[in-house]
Protein backbone atom coordinates (compact mmCIF):
# COMPACT_ATOMS: atom_id res chain seq x y z
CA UNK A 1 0.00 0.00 0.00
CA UNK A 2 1.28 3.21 -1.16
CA UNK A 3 1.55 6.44 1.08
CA UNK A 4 2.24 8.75 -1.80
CA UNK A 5 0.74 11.87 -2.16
CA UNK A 6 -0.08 11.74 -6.14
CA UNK A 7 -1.10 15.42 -6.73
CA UNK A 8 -0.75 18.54 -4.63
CA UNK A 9 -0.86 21.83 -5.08
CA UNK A 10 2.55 23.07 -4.78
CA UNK A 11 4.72 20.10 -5.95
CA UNK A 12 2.60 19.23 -8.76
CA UNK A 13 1.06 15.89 -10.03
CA UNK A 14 3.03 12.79 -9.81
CA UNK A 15 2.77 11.17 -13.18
CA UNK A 16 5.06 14.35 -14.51
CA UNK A 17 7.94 13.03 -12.58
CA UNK A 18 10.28 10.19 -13.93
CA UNK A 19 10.67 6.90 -12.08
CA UNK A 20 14.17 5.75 -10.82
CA UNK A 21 15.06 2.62 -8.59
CA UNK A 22 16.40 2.68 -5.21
CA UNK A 23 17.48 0.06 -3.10
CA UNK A 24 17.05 0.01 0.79
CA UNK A 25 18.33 -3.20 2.57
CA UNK A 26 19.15 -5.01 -0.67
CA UNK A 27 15.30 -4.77 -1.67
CA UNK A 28 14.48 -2.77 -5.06
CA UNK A 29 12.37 -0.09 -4.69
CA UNK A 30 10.33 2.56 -7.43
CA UNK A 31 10.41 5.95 -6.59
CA UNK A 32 9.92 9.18 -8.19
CA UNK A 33 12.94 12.29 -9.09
CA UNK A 34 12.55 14.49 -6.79
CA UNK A 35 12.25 12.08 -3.63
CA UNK A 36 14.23 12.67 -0.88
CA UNK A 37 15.70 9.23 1.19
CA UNK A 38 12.79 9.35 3.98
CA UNK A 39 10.00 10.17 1.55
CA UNK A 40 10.67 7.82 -0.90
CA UNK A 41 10.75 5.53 1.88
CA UNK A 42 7.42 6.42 3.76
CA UNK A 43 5.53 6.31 0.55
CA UNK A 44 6.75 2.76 0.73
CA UNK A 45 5.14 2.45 3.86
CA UNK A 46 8.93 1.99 5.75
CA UNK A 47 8.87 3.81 8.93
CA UNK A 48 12.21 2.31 10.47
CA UNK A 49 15.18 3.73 9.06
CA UNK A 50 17.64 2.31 11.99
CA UNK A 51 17.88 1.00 14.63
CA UNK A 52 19.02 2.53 17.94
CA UNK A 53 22.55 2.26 18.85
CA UNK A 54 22.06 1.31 22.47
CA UNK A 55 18.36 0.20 22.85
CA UNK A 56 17.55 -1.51 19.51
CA UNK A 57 14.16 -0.15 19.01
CA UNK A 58 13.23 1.73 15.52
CA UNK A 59 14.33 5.21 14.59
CA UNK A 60 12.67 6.89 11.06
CA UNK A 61 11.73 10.32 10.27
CA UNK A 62 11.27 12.45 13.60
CA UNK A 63 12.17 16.39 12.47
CA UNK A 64 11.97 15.51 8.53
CA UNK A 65 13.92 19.49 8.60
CA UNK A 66 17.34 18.27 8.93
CA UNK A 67 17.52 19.06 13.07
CA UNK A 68 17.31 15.49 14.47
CA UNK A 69 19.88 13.14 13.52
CA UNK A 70 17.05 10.12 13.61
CA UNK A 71 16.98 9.54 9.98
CA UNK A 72 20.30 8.70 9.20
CA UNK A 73 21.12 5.84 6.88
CA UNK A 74 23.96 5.03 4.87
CA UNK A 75 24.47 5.42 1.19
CA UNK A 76 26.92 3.41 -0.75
CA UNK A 77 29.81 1.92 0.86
CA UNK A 78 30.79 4.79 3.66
CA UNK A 79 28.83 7.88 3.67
CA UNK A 80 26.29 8.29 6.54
CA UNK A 81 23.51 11.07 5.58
CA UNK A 82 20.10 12.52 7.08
CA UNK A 83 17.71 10.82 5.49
CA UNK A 84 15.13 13.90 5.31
CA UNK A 85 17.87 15.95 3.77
CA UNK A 86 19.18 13.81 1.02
CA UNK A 87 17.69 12.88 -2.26
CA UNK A 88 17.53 9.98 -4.05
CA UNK A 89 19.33 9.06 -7.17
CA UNK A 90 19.24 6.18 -9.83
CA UNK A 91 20.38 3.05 -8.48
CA UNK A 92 21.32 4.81 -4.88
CA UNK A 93 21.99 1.93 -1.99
CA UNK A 94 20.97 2.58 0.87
CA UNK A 95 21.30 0.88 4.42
CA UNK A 96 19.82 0.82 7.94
CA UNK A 97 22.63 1.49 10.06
CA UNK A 98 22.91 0.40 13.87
CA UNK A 99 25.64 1.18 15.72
CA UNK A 100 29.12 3.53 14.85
CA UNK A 101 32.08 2.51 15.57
CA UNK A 102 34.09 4.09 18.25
CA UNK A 103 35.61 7.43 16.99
CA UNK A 104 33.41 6.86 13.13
CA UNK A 105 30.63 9.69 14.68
CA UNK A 106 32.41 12.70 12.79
CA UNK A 107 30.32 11.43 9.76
CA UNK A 108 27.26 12.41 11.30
């Protein structure tokens, strides 16, 4: 079941954006141009983007204006990036993270 919004007033009707694939956790997904990381993501109907470093629960889109760092994921091999912030891009991987490494949080 899709979440999308698929015209509004401001951003325009949907069907007048292209289609690009994603991948979250290994699992193809179709979004839209335009999309950031944690929309592309609740239209999917995915709420947890990680999981909490010490308490394991779910973390997803809390702000969605860049403040929080609740969103974060990891795109590629390295790069760690606010969700909320970040759009998507053809073929962009993207990974729940869980825990940093000790010293790794300057990529915050």
């Amino acid at each position: 079941m899709t979440m999308r919004v698929v015209n509004h007033p401001v951003l325009g009707k949907l069907q007048e954006r292209n289609q690009i694939t994603i991948y979250f956790n290994n699992q193809p997904y179709q979004v839209y141009e335009g999309d950031t990381i944690a929309s592309a993501m609740m239209a999917e109907g995915i709420k947890t983007l990680r999981h909490h470093e010490e308490s394991g629960k779910g973390r997803g889109i809390y702000c969605n204006i860049g403040h929080c760092f609740e969103c974060r994921v990891q795109v590629g091999e390295r790069q760690v990036v606010r969700a909320c912030l970040t759009p998507v891009s053809e073929g962009m991987e993207i990974h729940s993270i869980t825990a940093f490494k000790k010293g790794d949080e300057s990529h915050w």
